[in-house]
PDB file of N, CA and C in Angstrom:
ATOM      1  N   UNK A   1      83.000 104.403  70.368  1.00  0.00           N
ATOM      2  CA  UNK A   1      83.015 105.717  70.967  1.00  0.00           C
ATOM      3  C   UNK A   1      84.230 105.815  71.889  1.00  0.00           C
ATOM      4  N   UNK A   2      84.778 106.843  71.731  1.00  0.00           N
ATOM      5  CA  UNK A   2      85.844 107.213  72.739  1.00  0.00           C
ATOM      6  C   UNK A   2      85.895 107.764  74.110  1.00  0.00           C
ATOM      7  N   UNK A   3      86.782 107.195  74.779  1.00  0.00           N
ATOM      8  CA  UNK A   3      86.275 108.104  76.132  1.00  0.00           C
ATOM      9  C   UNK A   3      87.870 109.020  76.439  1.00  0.00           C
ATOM     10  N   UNK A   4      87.003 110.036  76.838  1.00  0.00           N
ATOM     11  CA  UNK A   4      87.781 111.750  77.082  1.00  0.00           C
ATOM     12  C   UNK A   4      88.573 111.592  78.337  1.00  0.00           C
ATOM     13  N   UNK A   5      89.688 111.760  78.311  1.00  0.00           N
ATOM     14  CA  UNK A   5      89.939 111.766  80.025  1.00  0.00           C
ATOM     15  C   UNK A   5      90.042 113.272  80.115  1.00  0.00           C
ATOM     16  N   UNK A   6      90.108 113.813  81.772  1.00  0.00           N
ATOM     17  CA  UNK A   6      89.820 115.264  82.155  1.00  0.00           C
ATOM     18  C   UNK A   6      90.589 115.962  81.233  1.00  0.00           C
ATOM     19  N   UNK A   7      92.204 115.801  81.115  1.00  0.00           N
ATOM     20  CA  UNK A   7      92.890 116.936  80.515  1.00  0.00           C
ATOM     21  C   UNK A   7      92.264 117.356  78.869  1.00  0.00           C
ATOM     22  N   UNK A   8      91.762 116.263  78.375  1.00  0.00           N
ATOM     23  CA  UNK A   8      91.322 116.384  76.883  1.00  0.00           C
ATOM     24  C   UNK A   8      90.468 117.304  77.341  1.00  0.00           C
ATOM     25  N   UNK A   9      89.021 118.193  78.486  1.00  0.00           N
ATOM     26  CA  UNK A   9      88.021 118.934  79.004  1.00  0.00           C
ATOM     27  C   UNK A   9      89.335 120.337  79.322  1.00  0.00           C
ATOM     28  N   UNK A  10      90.440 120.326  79.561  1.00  0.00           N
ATOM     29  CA  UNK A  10      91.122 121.123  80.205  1.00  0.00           C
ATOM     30  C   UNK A  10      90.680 122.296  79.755  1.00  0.00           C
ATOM     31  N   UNK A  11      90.792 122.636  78.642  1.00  0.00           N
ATOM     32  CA  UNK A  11      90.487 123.785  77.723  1.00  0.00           C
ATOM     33  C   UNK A  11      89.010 124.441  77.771  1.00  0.00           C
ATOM     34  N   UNK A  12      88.082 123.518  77.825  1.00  0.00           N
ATOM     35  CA  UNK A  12      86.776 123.937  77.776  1.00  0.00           C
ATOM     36  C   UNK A  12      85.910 124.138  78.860  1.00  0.00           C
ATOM     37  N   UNK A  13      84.961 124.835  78.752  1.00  0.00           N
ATOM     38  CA  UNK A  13      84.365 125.882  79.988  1.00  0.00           C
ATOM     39  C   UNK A  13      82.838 125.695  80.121  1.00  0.00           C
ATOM     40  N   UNK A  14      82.152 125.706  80.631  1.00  0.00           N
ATOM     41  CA  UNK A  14      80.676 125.242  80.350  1.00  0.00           C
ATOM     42  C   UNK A  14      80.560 126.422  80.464  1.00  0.00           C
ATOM     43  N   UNK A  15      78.989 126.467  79.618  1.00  0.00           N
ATOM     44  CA  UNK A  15      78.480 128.121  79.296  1.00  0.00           C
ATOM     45  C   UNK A  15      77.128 127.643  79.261  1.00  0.00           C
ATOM     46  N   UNK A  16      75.733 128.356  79.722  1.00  0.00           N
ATOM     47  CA  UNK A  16      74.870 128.648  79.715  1.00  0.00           C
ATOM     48  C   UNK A  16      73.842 129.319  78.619  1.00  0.00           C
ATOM     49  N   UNK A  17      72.791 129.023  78.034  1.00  0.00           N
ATOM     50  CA  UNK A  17      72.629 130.207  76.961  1.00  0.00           C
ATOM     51  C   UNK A  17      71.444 130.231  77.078  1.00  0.00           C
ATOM     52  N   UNK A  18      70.419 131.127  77.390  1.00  0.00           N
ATOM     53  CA  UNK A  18      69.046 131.613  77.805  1.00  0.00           C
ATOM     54  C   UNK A  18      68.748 131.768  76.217  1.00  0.00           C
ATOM     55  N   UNK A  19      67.316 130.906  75.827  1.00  0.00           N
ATOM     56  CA  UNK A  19      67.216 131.638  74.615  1.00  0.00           C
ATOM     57  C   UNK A  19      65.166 131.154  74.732  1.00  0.00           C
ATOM     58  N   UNK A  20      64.625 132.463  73.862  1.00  0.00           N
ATOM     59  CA  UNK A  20      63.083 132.357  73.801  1.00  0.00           C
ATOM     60  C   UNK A  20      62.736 131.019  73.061  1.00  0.00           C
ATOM     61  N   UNK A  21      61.412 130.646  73.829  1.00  0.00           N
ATOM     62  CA  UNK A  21      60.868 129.686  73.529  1.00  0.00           C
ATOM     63  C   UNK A  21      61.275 127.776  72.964  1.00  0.00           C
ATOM     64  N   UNK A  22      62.355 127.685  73.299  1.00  0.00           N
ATOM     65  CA  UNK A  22      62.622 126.267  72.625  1.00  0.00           C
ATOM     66  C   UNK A  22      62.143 125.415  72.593  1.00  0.00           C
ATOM     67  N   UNK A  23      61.997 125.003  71.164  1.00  0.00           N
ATOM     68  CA  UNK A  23      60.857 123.652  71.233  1.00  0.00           C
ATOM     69  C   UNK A  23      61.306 122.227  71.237  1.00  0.00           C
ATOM     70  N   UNK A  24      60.759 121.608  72.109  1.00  0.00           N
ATOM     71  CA  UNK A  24      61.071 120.006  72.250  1.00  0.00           C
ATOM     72  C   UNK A  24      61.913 118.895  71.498  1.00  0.00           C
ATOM     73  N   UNK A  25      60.917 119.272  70.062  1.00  0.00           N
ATOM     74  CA  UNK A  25      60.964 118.936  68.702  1.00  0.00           C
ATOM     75  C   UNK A  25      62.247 119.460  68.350  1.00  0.00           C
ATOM     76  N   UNK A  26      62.981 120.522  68.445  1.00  0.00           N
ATOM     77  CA  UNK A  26      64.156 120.652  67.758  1.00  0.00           C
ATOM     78  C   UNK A  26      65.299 120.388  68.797  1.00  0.00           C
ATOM     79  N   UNK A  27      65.593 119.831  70.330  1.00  0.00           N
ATOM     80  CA  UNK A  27      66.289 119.938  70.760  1.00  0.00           C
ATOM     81  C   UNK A  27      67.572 119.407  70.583  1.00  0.00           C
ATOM     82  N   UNK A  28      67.744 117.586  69.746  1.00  0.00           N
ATOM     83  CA  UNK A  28      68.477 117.199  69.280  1.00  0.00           C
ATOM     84  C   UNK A  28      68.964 117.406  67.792  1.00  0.00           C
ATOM     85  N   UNK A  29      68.166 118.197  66.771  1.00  0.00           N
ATOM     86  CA  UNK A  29      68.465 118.795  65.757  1.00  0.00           C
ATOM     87  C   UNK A  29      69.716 119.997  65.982  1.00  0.00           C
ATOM     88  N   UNK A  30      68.863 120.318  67.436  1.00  0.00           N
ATOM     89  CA  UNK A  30      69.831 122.016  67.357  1.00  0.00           C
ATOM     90  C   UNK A  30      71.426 121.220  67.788  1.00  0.00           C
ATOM     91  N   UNK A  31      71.260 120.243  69.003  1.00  0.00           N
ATOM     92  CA  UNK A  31      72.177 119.894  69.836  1.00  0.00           C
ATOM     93  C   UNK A  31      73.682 119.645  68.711  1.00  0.00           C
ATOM     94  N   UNK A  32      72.919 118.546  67.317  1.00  0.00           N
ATOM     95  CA  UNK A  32      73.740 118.134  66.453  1.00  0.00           C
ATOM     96  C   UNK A  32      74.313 119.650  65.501  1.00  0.00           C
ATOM     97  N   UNK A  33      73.949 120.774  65.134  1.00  0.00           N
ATOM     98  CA  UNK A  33      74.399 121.632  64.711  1.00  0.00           C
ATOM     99  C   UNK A  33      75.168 122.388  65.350  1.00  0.00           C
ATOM    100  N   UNK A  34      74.754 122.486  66.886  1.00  0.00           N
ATOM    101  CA  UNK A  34      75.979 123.290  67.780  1.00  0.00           C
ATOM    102  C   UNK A  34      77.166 122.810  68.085  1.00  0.00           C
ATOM    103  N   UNK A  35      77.235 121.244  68.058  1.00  0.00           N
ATOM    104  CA  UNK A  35      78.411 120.452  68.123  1.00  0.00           C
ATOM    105  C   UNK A  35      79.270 120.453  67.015  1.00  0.00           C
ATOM    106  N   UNK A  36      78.564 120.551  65.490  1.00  0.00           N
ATOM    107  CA  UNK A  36      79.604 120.783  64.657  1.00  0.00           C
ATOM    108  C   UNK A  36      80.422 122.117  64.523  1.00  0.00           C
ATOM    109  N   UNK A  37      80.066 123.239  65.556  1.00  0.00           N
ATOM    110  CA  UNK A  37      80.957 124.633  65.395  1.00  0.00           C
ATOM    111  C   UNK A  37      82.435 123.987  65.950  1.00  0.00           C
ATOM    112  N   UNK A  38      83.173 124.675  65.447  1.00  0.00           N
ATOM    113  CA  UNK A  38      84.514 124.686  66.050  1.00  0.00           C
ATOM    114  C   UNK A  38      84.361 124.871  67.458  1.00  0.00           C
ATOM    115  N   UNK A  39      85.835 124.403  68.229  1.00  0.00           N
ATOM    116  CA  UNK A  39      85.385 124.591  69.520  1.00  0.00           C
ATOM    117  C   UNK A  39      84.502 124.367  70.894  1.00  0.00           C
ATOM    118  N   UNK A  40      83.211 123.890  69.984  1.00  0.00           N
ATOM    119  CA  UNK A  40      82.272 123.036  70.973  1.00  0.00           C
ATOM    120  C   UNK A  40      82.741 121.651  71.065  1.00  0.00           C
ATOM    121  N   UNK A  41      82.496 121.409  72.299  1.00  0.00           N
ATOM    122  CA  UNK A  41      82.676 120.073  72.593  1.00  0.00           C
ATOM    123  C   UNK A  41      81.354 119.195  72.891  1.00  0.00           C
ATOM    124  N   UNK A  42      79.974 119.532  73.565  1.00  0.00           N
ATOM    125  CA  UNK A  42      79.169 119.714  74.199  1.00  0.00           C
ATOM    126  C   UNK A  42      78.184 120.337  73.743  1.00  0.00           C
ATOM    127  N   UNK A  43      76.647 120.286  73.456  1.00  0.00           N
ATOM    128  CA  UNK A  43      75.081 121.018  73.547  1.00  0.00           C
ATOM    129  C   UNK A  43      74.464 120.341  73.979  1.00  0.00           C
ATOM    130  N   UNK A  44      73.583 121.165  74.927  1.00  0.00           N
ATOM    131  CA  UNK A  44      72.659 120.373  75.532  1.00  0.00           C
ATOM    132  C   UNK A  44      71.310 121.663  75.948  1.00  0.00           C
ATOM    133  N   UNK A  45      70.636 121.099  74.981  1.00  0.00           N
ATOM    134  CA  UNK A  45      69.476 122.414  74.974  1.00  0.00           C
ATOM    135  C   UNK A  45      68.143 121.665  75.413  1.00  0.00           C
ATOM    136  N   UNK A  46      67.795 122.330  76.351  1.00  0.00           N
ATOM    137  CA  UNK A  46      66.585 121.850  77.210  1.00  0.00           C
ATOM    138  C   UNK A  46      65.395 123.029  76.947  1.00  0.00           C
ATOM    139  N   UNK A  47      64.386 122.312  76.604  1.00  0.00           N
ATOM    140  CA  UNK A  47      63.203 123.064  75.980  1.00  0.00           C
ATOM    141  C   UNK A  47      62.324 123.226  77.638  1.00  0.00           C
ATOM    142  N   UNK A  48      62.473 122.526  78.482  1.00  0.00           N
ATOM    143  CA  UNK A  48      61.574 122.749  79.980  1.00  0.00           C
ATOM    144  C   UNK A  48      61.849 124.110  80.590  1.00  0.00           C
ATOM    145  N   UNK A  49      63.707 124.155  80.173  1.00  0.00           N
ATOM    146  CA  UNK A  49      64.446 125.506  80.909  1.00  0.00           C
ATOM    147  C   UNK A  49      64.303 126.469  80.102  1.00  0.00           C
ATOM    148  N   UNK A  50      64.231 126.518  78.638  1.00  0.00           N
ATOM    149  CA  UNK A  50      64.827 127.447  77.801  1.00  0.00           C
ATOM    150  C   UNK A  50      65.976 127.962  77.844  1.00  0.00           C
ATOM    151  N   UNK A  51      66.801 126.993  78.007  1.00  0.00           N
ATOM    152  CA  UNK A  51      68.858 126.864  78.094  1.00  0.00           C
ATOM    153  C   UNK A  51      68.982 126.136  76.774  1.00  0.00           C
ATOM    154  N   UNK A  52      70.368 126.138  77.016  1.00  0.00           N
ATOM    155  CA  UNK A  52      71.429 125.409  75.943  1.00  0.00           C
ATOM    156  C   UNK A  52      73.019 125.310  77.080  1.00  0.00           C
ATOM    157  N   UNK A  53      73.201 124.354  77.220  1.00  0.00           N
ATOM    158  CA  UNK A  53      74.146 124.005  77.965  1.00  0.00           C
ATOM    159  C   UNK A  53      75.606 124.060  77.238  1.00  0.00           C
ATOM    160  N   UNK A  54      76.582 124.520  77.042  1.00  0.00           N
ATOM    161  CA  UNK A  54      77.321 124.395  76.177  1.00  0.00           C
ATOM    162  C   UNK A  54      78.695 123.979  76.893  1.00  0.00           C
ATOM    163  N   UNK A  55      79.339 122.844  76.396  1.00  0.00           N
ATOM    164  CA  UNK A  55      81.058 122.608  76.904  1.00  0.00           C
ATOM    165  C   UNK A  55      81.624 123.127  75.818  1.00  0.00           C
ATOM    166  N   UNK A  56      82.449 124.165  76.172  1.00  0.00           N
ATOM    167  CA  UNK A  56      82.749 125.141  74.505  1.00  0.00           C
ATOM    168  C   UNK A  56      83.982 125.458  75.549  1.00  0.00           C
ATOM    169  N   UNK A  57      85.086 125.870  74.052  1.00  0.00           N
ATOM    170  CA  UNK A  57      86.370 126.574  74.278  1.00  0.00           C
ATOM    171  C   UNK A  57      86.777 127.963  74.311  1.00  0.00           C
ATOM    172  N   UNK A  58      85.810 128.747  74.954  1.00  0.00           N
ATOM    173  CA  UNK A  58      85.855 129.903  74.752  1.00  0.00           C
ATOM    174  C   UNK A  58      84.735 130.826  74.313  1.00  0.00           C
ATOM    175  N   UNK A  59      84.982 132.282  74.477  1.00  0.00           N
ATOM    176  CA  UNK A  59      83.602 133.230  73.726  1.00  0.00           C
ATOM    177  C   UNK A  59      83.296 132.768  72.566  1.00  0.00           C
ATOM    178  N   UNK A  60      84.129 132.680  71.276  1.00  0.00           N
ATOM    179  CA  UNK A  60      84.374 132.496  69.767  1.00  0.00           C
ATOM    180  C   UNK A  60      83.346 131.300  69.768  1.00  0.00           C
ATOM    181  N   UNK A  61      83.627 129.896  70.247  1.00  0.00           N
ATOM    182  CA  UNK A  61      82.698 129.116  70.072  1.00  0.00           C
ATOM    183  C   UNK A  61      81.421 129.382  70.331  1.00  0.00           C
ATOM    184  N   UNK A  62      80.922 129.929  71.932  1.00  0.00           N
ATOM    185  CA  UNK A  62      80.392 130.425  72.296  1.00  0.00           C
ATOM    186  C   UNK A  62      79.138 131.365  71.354  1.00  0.00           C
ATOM    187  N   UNK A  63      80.486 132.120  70.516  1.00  0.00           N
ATOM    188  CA  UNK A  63      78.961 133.463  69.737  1.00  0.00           C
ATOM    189  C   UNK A  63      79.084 132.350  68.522  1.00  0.00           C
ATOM    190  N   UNK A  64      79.353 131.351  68.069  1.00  0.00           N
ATOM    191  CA  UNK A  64      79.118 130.519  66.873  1.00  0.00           C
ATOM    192  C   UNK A  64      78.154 129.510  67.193  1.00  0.00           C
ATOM    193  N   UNK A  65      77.640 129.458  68.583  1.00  0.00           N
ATOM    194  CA  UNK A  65      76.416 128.654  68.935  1.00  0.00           C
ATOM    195  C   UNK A  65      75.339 129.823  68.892  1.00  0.00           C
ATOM    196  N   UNK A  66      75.846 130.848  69.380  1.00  0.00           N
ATOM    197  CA  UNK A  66      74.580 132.075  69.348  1.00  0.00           C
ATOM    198  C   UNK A  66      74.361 131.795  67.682  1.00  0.00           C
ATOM    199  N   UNK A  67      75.174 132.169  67.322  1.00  0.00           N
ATOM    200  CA  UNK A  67      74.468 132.295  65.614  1.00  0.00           C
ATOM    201  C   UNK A  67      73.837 131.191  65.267  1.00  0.00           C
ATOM    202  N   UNK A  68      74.350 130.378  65.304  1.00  0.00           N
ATOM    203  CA  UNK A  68      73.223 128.557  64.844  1.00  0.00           C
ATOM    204  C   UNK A  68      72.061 129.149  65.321  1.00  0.00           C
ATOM    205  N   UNK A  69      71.734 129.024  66.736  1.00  0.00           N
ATOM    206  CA  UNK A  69      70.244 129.368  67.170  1.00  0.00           C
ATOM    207  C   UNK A  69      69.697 130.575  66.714  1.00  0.00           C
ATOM    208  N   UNK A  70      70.416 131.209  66.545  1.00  0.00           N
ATOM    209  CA  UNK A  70      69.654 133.250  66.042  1.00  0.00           C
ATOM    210  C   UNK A  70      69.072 132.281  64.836  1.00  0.00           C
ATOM    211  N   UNK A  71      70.172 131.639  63.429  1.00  0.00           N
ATOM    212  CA  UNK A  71      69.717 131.511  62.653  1.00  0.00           C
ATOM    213  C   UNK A  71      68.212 130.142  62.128  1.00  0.00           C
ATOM    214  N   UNK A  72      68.197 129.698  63.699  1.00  0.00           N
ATOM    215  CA  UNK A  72      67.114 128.543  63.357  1.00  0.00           C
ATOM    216  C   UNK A  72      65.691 129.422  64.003  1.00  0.00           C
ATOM    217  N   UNK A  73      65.786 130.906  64.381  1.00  0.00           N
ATOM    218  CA  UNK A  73      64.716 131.477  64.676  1.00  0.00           C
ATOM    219  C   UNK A  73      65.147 131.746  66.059  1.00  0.00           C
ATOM    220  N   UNK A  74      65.697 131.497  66.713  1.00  0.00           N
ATOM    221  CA  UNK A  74      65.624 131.685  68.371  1.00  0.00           C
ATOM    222  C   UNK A  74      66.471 133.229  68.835  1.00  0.00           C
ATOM    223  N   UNK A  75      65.781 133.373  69.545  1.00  0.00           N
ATOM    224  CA  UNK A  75      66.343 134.760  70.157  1.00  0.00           C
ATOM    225  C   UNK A  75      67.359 134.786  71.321  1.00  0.00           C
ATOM    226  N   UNK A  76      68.817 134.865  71.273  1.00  0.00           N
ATOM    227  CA  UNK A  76      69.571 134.605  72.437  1.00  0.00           C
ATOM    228  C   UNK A  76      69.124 135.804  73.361  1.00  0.00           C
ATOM    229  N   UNK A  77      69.087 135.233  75.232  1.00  0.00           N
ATOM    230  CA  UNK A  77      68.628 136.444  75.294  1.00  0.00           C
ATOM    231  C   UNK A  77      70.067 137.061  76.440  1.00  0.00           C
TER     232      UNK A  77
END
């Protein structure tokens, strides 16, 4: 495994994502599908909060994590 130094983070922005009901059971399923969008660097979806933590490069990545979750059932809110 590699390790990142800050400037490789320079670009990317942490983002927040409120979404209904997340279940336990899918949190590392979802985590591994939001990481493969372009642009993400980072998911981290917590079923206690009903978040998704995202280190992403921007809106674009950003609405390409909304869509993963719209499309596994979840409602961004």
């Amino acid at each position: 495994m590699s390790q990142s130094s800050p400037r490789d983070n320079a670009a990317y922005e942490r983002f927040e994502l409120s979404i209904s009901e997340l279940r336990a059971a899918d949190e590392s399923r979802l985590a591994e599908r939001i990481e493969r969008a372009p642009g993400v660097r980072e998911a981290d979806p917590d079923a206690e909060t009903d978040t998704v933590e995202l280190l992403a490069e921007g809106e674009v990545a950003v609405g390409d994590a909304e869509w993963i979750l719209e499309s596994a059932g979840y409602r961004v809110e």
